[in-house]
C-alpha atoms as a PDB file:
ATOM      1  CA  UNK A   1      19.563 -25.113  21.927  1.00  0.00           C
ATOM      2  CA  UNK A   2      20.297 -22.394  24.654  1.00  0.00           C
ATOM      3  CA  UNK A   3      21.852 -19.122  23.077  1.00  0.00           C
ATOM      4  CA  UNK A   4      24.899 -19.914  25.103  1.00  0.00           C
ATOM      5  CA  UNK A   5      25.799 -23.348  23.893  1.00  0.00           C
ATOM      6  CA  UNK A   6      25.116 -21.636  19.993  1.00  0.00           C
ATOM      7  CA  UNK A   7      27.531 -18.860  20.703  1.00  0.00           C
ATOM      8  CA  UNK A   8      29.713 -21.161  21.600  1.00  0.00           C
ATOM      9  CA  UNK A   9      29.635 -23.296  18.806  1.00  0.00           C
ATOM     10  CA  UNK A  10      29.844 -20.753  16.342  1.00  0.00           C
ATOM     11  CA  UNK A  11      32.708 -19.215  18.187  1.00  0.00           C
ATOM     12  CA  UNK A  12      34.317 -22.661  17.678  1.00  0.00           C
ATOM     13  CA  UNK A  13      33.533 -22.581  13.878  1.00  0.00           C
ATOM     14  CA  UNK A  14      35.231 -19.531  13.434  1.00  0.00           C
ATOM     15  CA  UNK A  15      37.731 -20.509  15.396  1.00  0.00           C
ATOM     16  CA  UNK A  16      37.867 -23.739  12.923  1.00  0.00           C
ATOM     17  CA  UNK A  17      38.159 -21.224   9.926  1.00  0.00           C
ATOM     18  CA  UNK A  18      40.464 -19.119  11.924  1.00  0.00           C
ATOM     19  CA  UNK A  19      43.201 -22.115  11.747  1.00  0.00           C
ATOM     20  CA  UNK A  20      42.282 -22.761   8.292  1.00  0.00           C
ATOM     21  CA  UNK A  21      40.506 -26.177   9.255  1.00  0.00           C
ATOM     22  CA  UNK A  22      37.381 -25.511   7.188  1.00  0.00           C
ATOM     23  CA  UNK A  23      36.586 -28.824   6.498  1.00  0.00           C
ATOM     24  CA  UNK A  24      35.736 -29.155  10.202  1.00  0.00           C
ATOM     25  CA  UNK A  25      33.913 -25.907  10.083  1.00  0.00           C
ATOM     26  CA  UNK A  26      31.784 -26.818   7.146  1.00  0.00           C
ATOM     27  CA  UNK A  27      30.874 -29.791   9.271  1.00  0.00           C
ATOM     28  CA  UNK A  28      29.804 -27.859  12.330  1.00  0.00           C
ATOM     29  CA  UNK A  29      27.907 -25.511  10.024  1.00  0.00           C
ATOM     30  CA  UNK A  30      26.230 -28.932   8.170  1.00  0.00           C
ATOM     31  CA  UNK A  31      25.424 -30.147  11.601  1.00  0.00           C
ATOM     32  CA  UNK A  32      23.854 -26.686  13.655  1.00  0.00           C
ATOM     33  CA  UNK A  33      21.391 -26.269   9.974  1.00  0.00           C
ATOM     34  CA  UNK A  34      20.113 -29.774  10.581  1.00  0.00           C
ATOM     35  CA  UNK A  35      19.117 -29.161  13.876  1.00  0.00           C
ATOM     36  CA  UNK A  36      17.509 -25.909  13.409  1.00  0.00           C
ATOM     37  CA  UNK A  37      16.281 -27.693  10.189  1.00  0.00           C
ATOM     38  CA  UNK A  38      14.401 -30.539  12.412  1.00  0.00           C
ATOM     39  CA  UNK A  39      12.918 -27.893  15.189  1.00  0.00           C
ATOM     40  CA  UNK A  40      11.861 -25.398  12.227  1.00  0.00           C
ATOM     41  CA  UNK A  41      13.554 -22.509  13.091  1.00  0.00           C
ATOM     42  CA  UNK A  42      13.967 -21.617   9.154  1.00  0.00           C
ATOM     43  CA  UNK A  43      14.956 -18.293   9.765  1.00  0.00           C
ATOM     44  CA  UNK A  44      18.104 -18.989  12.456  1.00  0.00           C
ATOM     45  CA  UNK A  45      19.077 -22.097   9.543  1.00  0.00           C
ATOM     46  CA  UNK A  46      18.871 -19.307   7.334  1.00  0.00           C
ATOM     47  CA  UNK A  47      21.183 -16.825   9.041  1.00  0.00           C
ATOM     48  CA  UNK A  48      23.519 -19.211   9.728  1.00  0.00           C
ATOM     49  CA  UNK A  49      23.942 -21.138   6.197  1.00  0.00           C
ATOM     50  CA  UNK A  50      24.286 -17.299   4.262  1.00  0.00           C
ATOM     51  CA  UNK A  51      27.292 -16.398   7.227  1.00  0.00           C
ATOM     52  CA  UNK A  52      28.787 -19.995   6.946  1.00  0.00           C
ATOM     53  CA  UNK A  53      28.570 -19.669   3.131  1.00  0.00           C
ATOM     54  CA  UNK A  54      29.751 -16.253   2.316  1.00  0.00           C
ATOM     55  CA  UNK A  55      33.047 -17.307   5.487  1.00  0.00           C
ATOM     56  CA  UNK A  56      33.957 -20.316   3.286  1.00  0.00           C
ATOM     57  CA  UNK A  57      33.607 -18.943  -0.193  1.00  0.00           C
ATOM     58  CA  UNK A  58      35.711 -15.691   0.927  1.00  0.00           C
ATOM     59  CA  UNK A  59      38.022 -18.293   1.922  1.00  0.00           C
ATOM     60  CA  UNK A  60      38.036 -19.773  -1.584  1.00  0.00           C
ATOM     61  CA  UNK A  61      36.484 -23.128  -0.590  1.00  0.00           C
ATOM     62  CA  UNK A  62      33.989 -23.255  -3.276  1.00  0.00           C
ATOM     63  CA  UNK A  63      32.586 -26.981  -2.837  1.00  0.00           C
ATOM     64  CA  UNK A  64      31.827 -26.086   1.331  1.00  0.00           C
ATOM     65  CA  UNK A  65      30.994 -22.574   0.498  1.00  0.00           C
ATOM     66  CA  UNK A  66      28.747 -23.953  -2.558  1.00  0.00           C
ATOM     67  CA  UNK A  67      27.180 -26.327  -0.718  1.00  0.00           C
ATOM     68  CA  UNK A  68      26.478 -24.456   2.144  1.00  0.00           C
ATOM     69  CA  UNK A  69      24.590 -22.154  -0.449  1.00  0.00           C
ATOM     70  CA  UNK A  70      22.983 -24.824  -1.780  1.00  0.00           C
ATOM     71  CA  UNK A  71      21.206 -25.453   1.436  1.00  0.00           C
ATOM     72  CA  UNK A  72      19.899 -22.033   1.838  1.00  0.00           C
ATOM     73  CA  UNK A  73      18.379 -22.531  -1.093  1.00  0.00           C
ATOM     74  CA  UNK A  74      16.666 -25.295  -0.021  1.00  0.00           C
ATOM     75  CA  UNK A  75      15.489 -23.655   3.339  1.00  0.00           C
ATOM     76  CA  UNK A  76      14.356 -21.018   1.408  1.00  0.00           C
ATOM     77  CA  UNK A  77      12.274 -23.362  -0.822  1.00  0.00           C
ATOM     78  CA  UNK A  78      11.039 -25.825   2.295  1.00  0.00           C
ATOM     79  CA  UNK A  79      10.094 -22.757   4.133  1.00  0.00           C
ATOM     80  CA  UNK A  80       8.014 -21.066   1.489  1.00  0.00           C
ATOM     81  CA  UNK A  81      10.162 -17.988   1.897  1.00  0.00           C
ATOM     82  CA  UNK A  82       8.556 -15.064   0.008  1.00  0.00           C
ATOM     83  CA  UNK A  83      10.505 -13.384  -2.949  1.00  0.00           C
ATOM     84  CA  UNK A  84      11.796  -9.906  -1.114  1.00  0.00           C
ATOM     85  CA  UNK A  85      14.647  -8.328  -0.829  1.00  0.00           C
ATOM     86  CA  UNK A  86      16.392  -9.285   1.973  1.00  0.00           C
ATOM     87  CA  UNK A  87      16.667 -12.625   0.918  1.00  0.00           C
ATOM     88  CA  UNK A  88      17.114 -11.998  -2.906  1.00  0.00           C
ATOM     89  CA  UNK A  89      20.126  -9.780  -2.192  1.00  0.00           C
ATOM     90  CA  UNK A  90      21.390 -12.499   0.044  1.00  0.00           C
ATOM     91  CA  UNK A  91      21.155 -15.245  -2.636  1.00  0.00           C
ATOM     92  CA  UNK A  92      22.710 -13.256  -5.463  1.00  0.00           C
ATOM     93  CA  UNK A  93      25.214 -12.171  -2.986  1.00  0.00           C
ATOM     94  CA  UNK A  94      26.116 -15.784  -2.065  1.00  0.00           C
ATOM     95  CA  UNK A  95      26.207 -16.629  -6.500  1.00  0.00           C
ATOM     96  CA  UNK A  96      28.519 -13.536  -6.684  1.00  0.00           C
ATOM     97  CA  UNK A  97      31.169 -14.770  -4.303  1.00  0.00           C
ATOM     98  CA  UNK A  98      31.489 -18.129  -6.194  1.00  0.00           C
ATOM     99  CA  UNK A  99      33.601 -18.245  -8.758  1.00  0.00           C
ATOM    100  CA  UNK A 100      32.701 -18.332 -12.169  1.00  0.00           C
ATOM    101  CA  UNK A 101      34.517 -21.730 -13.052  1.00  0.00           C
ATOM    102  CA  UNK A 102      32.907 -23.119 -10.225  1.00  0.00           C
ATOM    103  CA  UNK A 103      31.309 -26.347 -11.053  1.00  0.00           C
ATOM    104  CA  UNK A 104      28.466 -25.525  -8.704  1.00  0.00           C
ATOM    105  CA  UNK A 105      27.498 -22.186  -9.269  1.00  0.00           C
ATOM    106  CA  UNK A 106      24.480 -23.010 -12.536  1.00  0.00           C
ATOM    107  CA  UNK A 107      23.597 -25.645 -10.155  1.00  0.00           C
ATOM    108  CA  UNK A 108      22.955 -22.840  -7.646  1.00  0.00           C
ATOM    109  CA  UNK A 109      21.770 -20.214 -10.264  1.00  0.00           C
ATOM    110  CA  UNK A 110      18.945 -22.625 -11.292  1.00  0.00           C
ATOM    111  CA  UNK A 111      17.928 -24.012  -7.941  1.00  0.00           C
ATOM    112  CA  UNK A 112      17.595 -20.229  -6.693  1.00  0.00           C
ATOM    113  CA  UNK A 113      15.320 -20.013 -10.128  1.00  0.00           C
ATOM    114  CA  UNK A 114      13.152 -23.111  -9.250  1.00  0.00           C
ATOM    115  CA  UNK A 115      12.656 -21.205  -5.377  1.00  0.00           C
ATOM    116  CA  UNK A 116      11.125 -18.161  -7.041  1.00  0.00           C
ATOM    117  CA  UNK A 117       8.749 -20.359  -9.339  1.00  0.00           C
ATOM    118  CA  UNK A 118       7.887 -22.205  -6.746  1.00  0.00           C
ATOM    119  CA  UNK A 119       6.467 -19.569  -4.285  1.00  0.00           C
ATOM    120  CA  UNK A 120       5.621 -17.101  -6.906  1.00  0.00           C
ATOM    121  CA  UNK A 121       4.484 -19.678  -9.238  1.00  0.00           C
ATOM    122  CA  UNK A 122       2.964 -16.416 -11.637  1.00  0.00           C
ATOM    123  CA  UNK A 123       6.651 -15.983 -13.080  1.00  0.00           C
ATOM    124  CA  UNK A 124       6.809 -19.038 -14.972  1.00  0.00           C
ATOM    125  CA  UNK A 125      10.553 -18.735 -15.514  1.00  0.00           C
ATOM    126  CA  UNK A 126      11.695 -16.605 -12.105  1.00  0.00           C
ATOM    127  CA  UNK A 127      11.118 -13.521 -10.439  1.00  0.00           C
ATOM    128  CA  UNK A 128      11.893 -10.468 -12.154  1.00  0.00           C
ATOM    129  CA  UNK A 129      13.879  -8.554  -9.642  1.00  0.00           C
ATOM    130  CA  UNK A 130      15.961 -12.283  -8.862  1.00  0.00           C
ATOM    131  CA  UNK A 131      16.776 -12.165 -12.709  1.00  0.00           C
ATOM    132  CA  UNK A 132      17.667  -8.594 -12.635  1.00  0.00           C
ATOM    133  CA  UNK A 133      20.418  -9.135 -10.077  1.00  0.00           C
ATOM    134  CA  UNK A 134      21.678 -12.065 -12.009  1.00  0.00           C
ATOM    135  CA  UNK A 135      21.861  -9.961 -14.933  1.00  0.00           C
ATOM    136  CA  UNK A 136      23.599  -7.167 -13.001  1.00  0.00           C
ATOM    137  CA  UNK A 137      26.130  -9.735 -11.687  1.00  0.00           C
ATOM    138  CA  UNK A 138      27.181 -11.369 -15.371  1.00  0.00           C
ATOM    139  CA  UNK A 139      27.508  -7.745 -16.605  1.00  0.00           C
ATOM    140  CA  UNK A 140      30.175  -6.628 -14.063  1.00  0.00           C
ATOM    141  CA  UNK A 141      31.892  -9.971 -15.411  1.00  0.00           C
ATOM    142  CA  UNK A 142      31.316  -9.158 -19.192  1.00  0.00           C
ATOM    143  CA  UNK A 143      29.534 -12.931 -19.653  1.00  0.00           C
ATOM    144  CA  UNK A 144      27.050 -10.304 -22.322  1.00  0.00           C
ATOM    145  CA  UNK A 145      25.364 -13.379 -23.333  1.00  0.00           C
ATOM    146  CA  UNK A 146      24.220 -14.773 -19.863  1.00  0.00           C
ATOM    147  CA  UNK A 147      23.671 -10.572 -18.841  1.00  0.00           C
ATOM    148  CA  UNK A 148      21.458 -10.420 -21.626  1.00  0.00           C
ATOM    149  CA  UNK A 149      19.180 -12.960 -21.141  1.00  0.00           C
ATOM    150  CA  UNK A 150      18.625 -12.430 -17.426  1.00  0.00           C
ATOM    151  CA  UNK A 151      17.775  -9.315 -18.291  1.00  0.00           C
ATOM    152  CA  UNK A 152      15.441 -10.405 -20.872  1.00  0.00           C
ATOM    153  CA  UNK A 153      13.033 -12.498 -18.059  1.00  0.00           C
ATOM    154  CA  UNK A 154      13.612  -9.002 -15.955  1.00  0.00           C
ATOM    155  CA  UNK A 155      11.857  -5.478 -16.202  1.00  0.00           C
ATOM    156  CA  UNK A 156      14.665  -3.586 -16.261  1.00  0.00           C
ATOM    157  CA  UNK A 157      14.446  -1.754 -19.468  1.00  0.00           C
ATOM    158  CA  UNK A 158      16.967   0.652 -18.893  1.00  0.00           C
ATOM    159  CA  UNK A 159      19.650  -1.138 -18.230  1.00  0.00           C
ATOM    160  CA  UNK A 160      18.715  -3.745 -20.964  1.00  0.00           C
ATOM    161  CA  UNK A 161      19.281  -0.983 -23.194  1.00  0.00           C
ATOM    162  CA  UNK A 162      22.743   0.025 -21.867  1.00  0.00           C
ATOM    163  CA  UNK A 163      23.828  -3.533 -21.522  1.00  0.00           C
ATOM    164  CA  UNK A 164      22.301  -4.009 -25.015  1.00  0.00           C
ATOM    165  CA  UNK A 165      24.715  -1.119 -26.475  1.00  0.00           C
ATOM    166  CA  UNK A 166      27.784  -1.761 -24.650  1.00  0.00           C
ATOM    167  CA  UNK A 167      27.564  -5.279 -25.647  1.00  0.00           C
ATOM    168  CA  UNK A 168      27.285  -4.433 -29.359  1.00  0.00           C
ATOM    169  CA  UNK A 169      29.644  -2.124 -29.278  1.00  0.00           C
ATOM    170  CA  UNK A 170      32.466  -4.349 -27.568  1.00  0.00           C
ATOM    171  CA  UNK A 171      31.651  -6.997 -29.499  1.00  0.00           C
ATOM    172  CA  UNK A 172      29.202  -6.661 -32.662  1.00  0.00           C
ATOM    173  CA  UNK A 173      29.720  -5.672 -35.956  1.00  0.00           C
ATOM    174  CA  UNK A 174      28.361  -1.597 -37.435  1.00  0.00           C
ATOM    175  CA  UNK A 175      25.888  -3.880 -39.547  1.00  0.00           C
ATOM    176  CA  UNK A 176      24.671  -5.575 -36.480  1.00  0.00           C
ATOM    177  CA  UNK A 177      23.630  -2.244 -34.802  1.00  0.00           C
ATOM    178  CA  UNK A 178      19.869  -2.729 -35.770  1.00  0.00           C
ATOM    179  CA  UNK A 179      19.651  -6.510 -35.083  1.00  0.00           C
ATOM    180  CA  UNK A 180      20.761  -6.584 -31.847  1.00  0.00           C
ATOM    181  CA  UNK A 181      17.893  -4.045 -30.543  1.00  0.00           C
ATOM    182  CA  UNK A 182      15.059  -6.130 -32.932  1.00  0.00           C
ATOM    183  CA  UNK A 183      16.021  -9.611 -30.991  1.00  0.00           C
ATOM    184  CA  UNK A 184      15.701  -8.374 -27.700  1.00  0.00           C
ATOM    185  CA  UNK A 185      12.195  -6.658 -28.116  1.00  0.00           C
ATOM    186  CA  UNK A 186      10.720  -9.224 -29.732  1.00  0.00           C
ATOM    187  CA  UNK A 187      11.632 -11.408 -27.337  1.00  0.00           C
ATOM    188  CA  UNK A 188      10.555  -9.004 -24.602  1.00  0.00           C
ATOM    189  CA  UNK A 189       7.144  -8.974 -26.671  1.00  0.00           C
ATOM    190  CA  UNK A 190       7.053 -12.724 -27.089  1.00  0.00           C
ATOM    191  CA  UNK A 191       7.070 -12.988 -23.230  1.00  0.00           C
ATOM    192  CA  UNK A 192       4.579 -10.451 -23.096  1.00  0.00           C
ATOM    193  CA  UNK A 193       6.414  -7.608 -21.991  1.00  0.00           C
ATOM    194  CA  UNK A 194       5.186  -4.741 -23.774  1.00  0.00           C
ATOM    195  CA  UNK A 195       6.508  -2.006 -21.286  1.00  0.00           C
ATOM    196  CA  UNK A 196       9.963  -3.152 -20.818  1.00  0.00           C
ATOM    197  CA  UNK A 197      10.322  -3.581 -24.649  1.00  0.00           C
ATOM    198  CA  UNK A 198       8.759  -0.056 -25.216  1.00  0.00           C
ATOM    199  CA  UNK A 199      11.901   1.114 -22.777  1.00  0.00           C
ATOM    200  CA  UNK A 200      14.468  -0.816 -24.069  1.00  0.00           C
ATOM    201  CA  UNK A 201      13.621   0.203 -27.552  1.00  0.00           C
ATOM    202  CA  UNK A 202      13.523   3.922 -26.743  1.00  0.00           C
ATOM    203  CA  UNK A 203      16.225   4.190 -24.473  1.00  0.00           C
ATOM    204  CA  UNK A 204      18.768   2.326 -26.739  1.00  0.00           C
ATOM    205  CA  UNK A 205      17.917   4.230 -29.912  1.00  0.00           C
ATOM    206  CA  UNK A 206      18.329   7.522 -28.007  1.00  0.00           C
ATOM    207  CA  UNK A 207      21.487   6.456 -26.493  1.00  0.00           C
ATOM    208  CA  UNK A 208      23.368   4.277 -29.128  1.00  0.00           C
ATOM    209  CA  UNK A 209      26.513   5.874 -30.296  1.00  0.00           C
ATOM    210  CA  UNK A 210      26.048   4.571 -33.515  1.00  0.00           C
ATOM    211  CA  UNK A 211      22.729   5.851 -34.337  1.00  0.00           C
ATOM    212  CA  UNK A 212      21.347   8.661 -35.435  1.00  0.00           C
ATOM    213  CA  UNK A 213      18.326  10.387 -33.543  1.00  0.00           C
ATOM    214  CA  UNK A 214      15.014   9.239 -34.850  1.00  0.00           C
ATOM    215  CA  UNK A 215      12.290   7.579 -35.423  1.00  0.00           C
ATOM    216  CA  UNK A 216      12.018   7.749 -38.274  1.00  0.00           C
ATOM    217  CA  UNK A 217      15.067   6.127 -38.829  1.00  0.00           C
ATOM    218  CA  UNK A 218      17.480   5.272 -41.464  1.00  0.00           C
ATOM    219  CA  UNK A 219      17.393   1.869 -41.005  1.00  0.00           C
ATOM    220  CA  UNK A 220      14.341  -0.026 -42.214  1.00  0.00           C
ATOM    221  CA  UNK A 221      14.704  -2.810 -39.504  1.00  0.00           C
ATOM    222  CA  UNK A 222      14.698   0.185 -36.935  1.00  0.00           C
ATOM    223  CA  UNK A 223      11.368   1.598 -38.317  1.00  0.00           C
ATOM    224  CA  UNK A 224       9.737  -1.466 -38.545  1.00  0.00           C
ATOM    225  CA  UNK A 225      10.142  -1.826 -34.975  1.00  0.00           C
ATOM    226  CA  UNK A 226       8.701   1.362 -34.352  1.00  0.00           C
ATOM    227  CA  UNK A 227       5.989   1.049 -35.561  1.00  0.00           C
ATOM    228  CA  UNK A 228       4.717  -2.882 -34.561  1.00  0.00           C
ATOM    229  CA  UNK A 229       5.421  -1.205 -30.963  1.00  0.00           C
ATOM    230  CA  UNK A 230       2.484   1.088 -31.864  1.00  0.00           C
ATOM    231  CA  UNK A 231       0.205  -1.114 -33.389  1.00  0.00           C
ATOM    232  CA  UNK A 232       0.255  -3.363 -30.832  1.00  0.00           C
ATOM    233  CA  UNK A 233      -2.226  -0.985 -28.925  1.00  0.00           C
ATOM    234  CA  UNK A 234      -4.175  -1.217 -31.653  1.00  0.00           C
ATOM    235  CA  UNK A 235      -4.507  -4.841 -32.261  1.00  0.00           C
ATOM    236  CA  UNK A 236      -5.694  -4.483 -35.717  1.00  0.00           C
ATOM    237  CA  UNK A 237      -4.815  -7.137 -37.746  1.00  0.00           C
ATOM    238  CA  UNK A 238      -5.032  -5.503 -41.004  1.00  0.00           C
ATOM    239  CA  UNK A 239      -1.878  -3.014 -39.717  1.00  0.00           C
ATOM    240  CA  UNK A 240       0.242  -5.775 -38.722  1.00  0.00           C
ATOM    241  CA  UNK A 241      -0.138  -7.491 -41.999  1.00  0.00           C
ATOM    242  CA  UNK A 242       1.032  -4.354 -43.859  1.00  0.00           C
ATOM    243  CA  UNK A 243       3.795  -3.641 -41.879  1.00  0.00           C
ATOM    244  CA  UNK A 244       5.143  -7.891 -42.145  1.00  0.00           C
ATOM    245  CA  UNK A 245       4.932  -7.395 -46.014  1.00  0.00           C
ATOM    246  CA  UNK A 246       6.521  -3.668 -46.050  1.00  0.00           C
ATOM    247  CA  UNK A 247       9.431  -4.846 -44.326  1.00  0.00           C
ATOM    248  CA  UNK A 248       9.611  -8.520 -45.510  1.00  0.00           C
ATOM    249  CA  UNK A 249      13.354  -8.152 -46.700  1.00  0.00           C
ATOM    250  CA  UNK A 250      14.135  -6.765 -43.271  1.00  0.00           C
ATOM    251  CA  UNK A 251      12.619  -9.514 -41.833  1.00  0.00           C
ATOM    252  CA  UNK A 252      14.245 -12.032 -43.480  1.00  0.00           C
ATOM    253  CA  UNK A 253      17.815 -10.895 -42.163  1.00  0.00           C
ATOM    254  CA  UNK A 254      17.098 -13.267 -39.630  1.00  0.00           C
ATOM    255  CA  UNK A 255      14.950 -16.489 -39.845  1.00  0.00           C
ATOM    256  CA  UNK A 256      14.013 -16.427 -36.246  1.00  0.00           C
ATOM    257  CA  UNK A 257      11.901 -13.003 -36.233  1.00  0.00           C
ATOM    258  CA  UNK A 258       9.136 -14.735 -38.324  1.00  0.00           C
ATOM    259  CA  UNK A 259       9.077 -17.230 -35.071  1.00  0.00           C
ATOM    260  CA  UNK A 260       8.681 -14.132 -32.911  1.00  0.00           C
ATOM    261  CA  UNK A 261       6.356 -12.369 -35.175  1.00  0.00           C
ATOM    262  CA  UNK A 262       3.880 -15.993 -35.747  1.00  0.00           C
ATOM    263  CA  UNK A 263       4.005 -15.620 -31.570  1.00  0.00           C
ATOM    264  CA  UNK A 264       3.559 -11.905 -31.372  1.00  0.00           C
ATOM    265  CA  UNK A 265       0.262 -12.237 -33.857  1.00  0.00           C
ATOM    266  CA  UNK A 266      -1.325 -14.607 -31.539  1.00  0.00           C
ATOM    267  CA  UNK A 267      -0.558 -12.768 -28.598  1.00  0.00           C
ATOM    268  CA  UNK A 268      -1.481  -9.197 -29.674  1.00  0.00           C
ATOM    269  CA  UNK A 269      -3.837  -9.639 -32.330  1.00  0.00           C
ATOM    270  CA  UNK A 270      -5.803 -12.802 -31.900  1.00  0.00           C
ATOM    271  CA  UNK A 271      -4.399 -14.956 -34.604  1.00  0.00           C
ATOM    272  CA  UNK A 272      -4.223 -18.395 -34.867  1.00  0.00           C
ATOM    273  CA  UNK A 273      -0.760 -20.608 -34.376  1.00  0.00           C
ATOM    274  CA  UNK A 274       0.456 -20.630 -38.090  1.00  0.00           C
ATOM    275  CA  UNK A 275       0.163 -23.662 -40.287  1.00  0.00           C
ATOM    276  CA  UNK A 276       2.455 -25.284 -42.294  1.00  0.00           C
ATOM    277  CA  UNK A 277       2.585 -23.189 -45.318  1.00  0.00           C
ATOM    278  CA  UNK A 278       5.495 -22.898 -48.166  1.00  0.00           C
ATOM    279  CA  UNK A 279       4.073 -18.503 -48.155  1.00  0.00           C
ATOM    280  CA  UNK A 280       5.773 -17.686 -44.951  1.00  0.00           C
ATOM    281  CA  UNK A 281       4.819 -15.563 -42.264  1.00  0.00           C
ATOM    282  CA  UNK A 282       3.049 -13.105 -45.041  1.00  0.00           C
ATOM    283  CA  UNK A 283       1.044 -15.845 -46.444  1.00  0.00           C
ATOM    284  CA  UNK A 284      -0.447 -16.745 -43.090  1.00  0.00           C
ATOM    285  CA  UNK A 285      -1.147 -13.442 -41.783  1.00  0.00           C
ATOM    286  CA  UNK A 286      -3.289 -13.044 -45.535  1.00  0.00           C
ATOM    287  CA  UNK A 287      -4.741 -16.056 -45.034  1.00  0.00           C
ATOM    288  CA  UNK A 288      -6.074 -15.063 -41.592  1.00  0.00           C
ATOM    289  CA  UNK A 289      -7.698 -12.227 -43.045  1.00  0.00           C
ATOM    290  CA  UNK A 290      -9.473 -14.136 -45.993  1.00  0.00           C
ATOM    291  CA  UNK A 291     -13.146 -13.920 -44.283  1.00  0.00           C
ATOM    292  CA  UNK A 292     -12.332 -11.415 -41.537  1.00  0.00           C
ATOM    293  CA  UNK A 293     -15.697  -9.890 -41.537  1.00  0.00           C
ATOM    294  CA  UNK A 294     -14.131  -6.519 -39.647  1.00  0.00           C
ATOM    295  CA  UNK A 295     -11.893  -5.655 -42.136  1.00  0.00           C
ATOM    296  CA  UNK A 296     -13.757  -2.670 -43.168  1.00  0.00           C
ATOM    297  CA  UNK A 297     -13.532  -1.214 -39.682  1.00  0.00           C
ATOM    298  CA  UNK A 298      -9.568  -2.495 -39.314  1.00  0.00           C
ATOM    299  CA  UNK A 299      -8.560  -0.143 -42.045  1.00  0.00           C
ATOM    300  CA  UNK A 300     -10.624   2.394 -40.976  1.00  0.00           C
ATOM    301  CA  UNK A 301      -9.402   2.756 -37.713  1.00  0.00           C
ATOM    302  CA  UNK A 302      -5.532   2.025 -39.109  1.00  0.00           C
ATOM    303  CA  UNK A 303      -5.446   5.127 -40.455  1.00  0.00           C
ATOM    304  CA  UNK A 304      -6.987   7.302 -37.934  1.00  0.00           C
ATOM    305  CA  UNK A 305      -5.584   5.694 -34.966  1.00  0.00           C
ATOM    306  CA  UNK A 306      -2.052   5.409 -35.399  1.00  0.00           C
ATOM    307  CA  UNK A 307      -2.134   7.448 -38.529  1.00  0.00           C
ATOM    308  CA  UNK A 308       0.064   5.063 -40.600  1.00  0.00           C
ATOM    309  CA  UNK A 309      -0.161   4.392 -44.194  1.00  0.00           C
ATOM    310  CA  UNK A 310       1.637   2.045 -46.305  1.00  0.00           C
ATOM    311  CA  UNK A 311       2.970   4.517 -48.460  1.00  0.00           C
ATOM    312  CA  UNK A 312       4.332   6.136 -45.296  1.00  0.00           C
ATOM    313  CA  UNK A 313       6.330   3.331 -44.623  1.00  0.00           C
ATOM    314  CA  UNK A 314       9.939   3.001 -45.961  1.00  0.00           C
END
């Protein structure tokens, strides 16, 4: 197709959304990215779908706009487009002018997912920077829950943390102040995110209004956090046991951390999936060391390493 005849036709789609005909124009668009589509010129399909998209959303036609969207996802996918940032910042731009009642927009939110796994296929659940700007996007909307995890399957500690705070403080309770920190990093650790949770941990206990300056803290939960962040460097088995039974009751506040924990013991310090036991979390981490024939060593190094003691545990 001569550059002519294309000018012309998208001066006629414009001229389509200019009357307010747009199912016409969504046609024309439909009909110029199947052509492209069939002579594999990916990157003019591409252009075109994001402009014909972000005309017909601005307009408020969501399903055209949507759909439209949809198909640069697809491009993107077909074409093996890499995960950069000219593209990124054009899909999240596309999600941000839907809006959020529209039927379509998870549909597009996962498909955009699925293109990131699929040429990246390292990120098991997405690219890191394509979560980030989803989790930037539900923020400035106040969806905390949706923010939250996005952020969670990002590396953006920092504004984890902030999210992390304002969202307790709009809408948890004072008691909640050290829960809503534990979740989140042992999540972060669970997907074996180390760094980011080291971040999110610091920067939200330095910047809570709520909390007073530590560590140590004054909330056991707080501590116990603390200080699993710094034996995971050590990977001693022996430390990790002590600090699950010092802080068993602050464990138990909720029943999903011992699910976390079991995952961050096989993770960090070699232990096996738990088995059914009626002893808990505590009982299998014991049992793991019944035999252990470098215990000796473990609780040498314990103390020396990280120098933490039981008794200096609260």
């Amino acid at each position: 197709m001569c550059a002519e005849r294309l000018s012309r036709i998208l001066a006629k789609c414009q001229a389509c959304v200019d009357a307010n005909n747009f199912y016409e124009a969504h046609q024309m668009y439909r009909t110029l990215y199947f052509r492209y589509n069939a002579q594999h010129k990916y990157e003019d399909a591409l252009e075109l779908l994001y402009k014909g998209s972000v005309t017909l959303l601005q307009h408020r036609q969501q399903t055209s706009g949507t759909d439209l969207a949809s198909l640069f996802i697809n491009t993107l996918t077909s074409s093996s487009s890499p995960v950069l940032e000219d593209p990124v910042n054009k899909v999240a731009h596309l999600f941000q002018c839907m809006e959020s009642d529209n039927p379509g927009r998870q549909v597009y939110l996962i498909e955009s997912i699925n293109w990131t796994i699929k040429v990246d296929p390292k990120y098991k659940s997405g690219h890191p920077i394509l979560h980030k700007k989803y989790g930037l996007i539900f923020w400035t909307e106040k969806n905390y829950e949706q923010a939250r995890y996005h952020f969670l399957h990002s590396t953006d500690g920092a504004n984890t943390a902030a999210l992390l705070i304002e969202y307790h403080v709009s809408r948890g309770f004072p008691s909640e102040v050290d829960l809503f920190i534990a979740q989140a990093v042992l999540q972060f650790l669970c997907l074996q995110n180390k760094d980011t949770a080291n971040v999110v941990f610091l920067k939200y206990t330095k910047e809570h209004p709520h909390l007073k300056k530590g560590p140590p803290f004054l909330m056991p939960l707080l501590n116990f956090i603390w200080f699993l962040l710094l034996a995971l460097d050590t990977g001693k088995v022996s430390l990790f046991t002590i600090l699950c039974e010092k802080y068993e009751t602050s464990i138990n506040r909720d029943p999903a951390y011992k699910e976390y924990l079991d995952r961050i013991g096989q993770l960090f310090f070699g232990l096996p999936p738990p088995k059914q036991s009626p002893h808990g979390i505590l009982g299998n981490l014991l049992q793991s060391l019944f035999g252990a024939e470098d215990d000796r060593e473990q609780d040498s190094a314990m103390g020396s390493s990280t120098e933490v003691t039981a008794e200096e545990l609260d």
